[in-house]
Every structure is written in C-alpha cells, then in structure tokens.
Protein backbone atom coordinates (compact mmCIF):
# COMPACT_ATOMS: atom_id res chain seq x y z
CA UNK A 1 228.18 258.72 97.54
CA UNK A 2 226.14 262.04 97.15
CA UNK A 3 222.51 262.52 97.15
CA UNK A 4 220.13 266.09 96.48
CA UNK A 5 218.36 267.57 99.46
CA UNK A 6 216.60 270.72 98.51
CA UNK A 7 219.04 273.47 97.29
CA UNK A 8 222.45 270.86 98.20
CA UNK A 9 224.30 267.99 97.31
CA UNK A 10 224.99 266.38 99.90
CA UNK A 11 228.11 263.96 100.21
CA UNK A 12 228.38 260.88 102.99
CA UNK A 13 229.69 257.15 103.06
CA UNK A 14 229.19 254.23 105.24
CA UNK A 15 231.17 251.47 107.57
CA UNK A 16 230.63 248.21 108.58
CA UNK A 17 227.17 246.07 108.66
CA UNK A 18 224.61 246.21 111.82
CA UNK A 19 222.65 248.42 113.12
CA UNK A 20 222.54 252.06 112.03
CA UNK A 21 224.37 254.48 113.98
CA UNK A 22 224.89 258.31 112.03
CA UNK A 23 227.82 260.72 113.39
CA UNK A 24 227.78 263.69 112.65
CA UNK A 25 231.18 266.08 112.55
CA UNK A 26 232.05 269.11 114.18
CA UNK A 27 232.68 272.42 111.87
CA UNK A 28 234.81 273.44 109.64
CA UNK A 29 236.20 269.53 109.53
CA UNK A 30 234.21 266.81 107.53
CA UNK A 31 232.96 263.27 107.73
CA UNK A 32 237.07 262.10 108.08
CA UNK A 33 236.60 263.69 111.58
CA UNK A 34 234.67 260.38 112.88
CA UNK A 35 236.88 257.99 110.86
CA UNK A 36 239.23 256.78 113.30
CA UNK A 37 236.31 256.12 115.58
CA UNK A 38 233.75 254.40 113.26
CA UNK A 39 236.35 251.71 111.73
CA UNK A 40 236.87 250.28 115.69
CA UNK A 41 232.71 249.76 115.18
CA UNK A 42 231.98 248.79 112.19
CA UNK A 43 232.46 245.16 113.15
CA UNK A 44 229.11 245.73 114.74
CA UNK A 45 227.40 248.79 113.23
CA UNK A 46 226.82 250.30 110.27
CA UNK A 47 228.49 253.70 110.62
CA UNK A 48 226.58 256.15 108.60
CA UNK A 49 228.66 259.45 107.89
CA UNK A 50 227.49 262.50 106.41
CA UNK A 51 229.53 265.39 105.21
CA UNK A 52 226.94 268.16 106.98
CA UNK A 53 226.50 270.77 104.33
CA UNK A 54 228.84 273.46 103.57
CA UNK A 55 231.48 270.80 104.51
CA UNK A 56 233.96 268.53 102.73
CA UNK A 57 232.08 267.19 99.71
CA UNK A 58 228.40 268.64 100.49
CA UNK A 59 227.65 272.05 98.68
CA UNK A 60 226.41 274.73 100.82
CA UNK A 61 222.97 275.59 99.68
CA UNK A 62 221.38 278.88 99.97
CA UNK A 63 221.65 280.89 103.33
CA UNK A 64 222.80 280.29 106.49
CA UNK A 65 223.86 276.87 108.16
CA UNK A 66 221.44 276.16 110.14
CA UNK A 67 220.81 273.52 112.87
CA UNK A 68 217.20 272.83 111.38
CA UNK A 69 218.74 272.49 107.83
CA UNK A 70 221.48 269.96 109.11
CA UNK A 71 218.29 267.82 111.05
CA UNK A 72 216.42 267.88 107.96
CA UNK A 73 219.25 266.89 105.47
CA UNK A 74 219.89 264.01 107.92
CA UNK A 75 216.25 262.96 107.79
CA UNK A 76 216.49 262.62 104.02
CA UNK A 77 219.57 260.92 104.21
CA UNK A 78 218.14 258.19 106.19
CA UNK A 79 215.32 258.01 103.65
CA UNK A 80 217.61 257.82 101.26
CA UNK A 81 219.23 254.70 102.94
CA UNK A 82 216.38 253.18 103.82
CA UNK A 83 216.85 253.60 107.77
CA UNK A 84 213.62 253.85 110.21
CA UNK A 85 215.62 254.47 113.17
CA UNK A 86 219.25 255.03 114.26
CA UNK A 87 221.44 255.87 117.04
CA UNK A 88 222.95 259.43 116.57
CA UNK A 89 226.18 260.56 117.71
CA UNK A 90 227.54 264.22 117.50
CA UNK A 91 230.51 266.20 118.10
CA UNK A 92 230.24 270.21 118.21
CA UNK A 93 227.49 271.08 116.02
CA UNK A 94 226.76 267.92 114.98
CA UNK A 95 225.61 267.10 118.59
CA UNK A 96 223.60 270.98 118.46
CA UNK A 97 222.19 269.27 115.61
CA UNK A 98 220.79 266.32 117.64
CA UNK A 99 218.59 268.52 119.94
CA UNK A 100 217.06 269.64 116.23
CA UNK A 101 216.73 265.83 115.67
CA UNK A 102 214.85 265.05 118.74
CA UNK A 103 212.82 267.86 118.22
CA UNK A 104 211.55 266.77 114.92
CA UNK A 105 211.80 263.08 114.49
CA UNK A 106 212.51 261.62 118.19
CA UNK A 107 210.50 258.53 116.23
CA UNK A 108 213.33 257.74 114.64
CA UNK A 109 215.65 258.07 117.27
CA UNK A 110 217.52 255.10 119.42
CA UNK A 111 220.11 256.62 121.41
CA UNK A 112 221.70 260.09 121.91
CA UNK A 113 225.61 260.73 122.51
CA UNK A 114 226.27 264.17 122.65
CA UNK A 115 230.49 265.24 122.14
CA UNK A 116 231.38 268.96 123.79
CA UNK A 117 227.86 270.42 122.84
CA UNK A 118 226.63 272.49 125.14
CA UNK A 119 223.04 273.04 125.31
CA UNK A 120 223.02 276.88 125.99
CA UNK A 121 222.50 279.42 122.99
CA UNK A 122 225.06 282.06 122.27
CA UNK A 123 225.67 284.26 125.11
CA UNK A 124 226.62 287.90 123.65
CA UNK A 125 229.88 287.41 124.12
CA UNK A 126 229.93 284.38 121.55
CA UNK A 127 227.70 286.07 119.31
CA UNK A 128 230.10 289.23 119.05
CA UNK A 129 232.91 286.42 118.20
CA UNK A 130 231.13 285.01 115.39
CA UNK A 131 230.66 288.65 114.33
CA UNK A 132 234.17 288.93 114.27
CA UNK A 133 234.88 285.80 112.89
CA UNK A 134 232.70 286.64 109.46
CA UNK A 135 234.31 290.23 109.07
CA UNK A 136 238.01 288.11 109.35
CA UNK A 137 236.38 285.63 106.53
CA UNK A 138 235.27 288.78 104.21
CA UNK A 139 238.24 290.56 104.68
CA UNK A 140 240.34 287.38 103.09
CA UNK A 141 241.79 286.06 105.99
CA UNK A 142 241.02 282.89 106.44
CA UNK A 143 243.92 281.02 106.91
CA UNK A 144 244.07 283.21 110.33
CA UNK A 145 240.77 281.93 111.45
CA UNK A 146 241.16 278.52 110.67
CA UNK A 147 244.35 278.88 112.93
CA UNK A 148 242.65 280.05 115.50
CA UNK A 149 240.27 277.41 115.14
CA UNK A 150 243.27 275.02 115.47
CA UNK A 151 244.46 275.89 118.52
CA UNK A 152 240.94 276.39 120.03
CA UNK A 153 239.17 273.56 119.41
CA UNK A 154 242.01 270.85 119.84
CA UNK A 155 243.09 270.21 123.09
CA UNK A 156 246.78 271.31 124.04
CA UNK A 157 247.26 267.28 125.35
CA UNK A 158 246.92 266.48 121.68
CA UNK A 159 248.45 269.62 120.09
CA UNK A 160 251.78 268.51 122.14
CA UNK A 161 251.72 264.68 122.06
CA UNK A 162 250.38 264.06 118.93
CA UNK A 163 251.20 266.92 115.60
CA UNK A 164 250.03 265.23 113.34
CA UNK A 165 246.33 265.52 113.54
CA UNK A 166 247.13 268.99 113.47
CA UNK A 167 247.72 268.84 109.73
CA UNK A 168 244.86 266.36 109.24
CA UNK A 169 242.48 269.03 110.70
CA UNK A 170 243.80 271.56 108.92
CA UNK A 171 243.86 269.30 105.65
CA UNK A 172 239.81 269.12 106.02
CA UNK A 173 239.28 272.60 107.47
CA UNK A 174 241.05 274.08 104.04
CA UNK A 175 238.52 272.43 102.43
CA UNK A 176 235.49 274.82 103.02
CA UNK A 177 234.73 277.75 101.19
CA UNK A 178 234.80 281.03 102.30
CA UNK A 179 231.09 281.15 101.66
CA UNK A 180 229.85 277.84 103.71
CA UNK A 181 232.41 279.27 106.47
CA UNK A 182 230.40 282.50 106.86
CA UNK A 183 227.01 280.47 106.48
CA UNK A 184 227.99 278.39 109.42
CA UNK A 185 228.89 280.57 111.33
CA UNK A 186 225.56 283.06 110.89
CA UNK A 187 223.36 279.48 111.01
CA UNK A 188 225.47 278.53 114.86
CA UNK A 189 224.20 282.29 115.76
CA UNK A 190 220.33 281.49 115.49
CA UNK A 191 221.33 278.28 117.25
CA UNK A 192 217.88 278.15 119.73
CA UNK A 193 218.49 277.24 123.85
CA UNK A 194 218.17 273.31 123.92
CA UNK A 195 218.05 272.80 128.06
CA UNK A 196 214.33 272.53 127.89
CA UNK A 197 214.69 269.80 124.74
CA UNK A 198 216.95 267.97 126.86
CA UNK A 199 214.29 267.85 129.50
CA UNK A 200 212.19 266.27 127.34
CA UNK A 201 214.78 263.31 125.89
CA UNK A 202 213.56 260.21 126.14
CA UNK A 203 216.03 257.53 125.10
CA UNK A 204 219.38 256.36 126.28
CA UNK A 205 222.44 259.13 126.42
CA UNK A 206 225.59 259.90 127.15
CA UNK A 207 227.17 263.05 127.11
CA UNK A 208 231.13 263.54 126.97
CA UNK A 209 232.91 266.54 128.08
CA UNK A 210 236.38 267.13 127.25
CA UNK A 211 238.47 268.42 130.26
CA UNK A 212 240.41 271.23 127.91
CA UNK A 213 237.66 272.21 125.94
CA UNK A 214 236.99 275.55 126.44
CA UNK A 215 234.24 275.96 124.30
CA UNK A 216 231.71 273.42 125.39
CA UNK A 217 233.52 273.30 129.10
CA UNK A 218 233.01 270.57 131.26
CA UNK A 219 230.50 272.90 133.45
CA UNK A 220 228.49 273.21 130.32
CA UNK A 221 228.17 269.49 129.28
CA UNK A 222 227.29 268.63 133.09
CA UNK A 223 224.52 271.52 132.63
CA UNK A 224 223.22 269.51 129.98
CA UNK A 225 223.53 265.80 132.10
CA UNK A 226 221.24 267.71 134.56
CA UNK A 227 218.53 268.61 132.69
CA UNK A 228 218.44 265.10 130.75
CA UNK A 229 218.11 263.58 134.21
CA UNK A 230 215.69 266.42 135.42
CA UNK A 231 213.32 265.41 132.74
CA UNK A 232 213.31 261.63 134.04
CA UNK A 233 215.73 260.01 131.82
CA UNK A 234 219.50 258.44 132.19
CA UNK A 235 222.39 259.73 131.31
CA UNK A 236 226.06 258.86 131.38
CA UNK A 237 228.45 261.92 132.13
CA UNK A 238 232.15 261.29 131.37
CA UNK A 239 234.78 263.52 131.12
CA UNK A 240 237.91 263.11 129.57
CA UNK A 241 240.70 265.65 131.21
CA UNK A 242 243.44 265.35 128.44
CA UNK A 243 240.81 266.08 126.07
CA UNK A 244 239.97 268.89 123.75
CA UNK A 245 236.75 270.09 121.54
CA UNK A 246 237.81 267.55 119.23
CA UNK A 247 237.62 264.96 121.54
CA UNK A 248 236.56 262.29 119.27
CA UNK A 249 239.26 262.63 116.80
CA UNK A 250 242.08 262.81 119.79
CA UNK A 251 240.58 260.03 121.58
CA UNK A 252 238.83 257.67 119.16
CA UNK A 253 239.90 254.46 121.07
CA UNK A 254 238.04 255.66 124.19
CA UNK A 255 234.83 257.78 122.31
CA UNK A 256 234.28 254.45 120.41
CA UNK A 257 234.54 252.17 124.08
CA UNK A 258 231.37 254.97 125.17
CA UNK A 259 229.45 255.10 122.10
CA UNK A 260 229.83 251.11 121.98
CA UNK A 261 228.30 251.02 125.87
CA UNK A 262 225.59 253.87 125.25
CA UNK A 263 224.51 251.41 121.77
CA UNK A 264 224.10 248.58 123.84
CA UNK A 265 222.03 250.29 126.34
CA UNK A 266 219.78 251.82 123.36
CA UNK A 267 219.46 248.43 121.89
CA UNK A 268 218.58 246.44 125.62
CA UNK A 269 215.80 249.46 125.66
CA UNK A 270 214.38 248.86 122.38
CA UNK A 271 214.22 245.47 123.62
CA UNK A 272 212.82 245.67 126.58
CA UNK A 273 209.94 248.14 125.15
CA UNK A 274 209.23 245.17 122.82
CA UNK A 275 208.49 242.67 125.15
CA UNK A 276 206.34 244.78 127.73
C-alpha cells in the first residue's frame, strides 16, 4: 500500500489486528527488516510498517534524509490509517527517528522501544565517515559500501551461525538508489543530540543494546537508559551479547518477547491514567 506525503510516495503494509504498534527499520534495509518480529505479534497488535523514505518501495523526495522528514511522514501515515496513538518501536535510525517523534507529537505516543540508537549526535569522527561514505557512493562504488555495511552492522554471532540473513540484508540493501543512499547519509549528519529529549520522555521504554554492536555500543544505549531515568521516567535496559546493530532481525524471537512486555506496560499506563 503506498500513500503521498509532500514530495514522496511512501510505501508500508500492516500485520495482525489490535492495538497499533509502528516499527520503523534501520538504513539501507526496508520494512522486511521487522518482519520476522511483527508476525510473532500480530496475534495481538496491529503491526504497522513503513518503508522510511528513500527505502525499499518509498521514493526519496527532495534533499536530504532527515530525522524530522521521517517523524513527519510517520505522522501522516497514521493519519492516513486512522491511528490517534501508537506504540513506536525503532531500530538504528528508525529509533533516532523516535526522539523526532516525541519531540513533535508525544500526544500520540504510547510507548517507546528504542533498538541500538544511541542518543548522541555525530562525533567528528562519524561525521568524517559519512563524508567518506558519500564520495565512495559518487565515485560508483556502492557495492563496496553496502559490504561494509554488512559486516558492520550485523553482528559476527549471526554472520557465523546464521548466512543466510546475510543475503536477505543484502537483497533489501541493493534495493536503494544511489541517490536516497547519499540523502541518508547527509540527513543522519544533521541528526540533532537527543540526551536532553530523553530527559524529557514521558511514557513507558525500553531500550536494547546489542553486545557486538559497535555502532550504537552498549555504553551508548546505557547513556541513553540514564537520562530517560534522570528525567523521572522508567526504563528497561537489556542487552543482548550475541547481538549485532541488527539486533532485531538476528534475534526476532527475543526483540518480539521485549517489545511484547514494554506494550503491556504502555497499555497498564494508559489504563491506569484513565481511571485516576
């Protein structure tokens, strides 16, 4: 199913009946990416997945990717489908994308579960990498970078025990253009410092960290469990050693077992707040 949003079309489907709950993918994968994690839920949720722009079916628009582009295609997307509030779930910059959320439309907001996304902007380091990363893309070599991509962002657990979703990555990273590669990659650059958002979250969360991810580390996603709590709300750390940045597509068994636990909480609040 496709709808317009501004200058894109934007592609996503849907799984299972209940209440809403929208995941959004890491780049330069699509909507496939949370698959394997929404069909274990959609015997109790409708699983709303969006191909973010630039990505799988979505066209990329004008510009760079941005993190306020993604929030605001979501909002219309829920418009679209008729949804007043949902839990939101995000892998990479998907879950970048749910600071963005907060900060617009916390209204509309049940739950947070935020997959290897660290809070932090770009040191210079990163920023040089993207750099380097769009002069590879313009110079036609793409199939190097999305190889590197490969073996950074899945975990070596997964990468040894289980090839195959090797080639399924790779399948939906081939996908993108070379254009919506370079506009992610300039949007993740103007990527503002979230810490002081996630001071001011207030709804349920959990936040995963994968134990081999080296590019949201462990260190990072506890960063962001501090400041959540600092601000005077809960949140759930977990951290799964054997996993990667891709931790929801190596481990959907256990990332559906947290989001399923983080729901429930979300729903018992919104419960609660109605009878006080």
């Amino acid at each position: 199913m496709t709808f317009s949003c501004d200058d894109a079309t934007l592609y996503f489907t849907t799984v299972g009946m209940g209440p809403a709950m929208v995941l959004l993918h890491p780049t330069p994968v699509d909507h496939r990416f949370w698959l394997p994690v929404a069909n274990l839920l959609a015997s109790e949720h409708q699983v709303v997945l969006p191909d973010l722009r630039g990505h799988g079916r979505s066209t990329t628009g004008t510009g760079p990717i941005t993190v306020e582009k993604l929030a605001a295609d979501v909002a219309r997307l829920l418009d679209h489908l008729g949804i007043a509030k949902a839990f939101f779930g995000g892998c990479s910059i998907g879950g970048y994308t749910l600071f963005e959320i907060w900060r617009t439309m916390p209204e509309r907001v049940s739950g947070l579960a935020f997959c290897c996304s660290r809070p932090q902007a770009d040191t210079e380091a990163v920023l040089a990498r993207r750099r380097a990363n769009i002069a590879k893309i313009r110079e036609g070599k793409v199939r190097e970078f999305l190889e590197e991509q490969l073996r950074t962002l899945i975990g070596a657990t997964a990468r040894a025990r289980r090839p195959q979703i090797v080639a399924e990555l790779r399948e939906m990273m081939e996908a993108a253009s070379p254009e919506a590669l370079i506009a992610v990659q300039q949007g993740l650059a103007t990527r503002p410092d979230s810490r002081a958002t996630a001071r001011t979250i207030r709804v349920p969360c959990c936040v995963v960290a994968g134990g081999e991810d080296s590019s949201s580390p462990p260190a990072d996603m506890r960063l962001l469990v501090g400041e959540i709590r600092s601000g005077g709300s809960e949140a759930e750390y977990i951290e799964i050693p054997d996993a990667g940045h891709y931790a929801p597509f190596e481990q959907p068994e256990r990332i559906a077992e947290i989001l399923q636990r983080c729901c429930k909480a979300a729903d018992e609040g919104r419960k609660s707040t109605r009878n006080d």
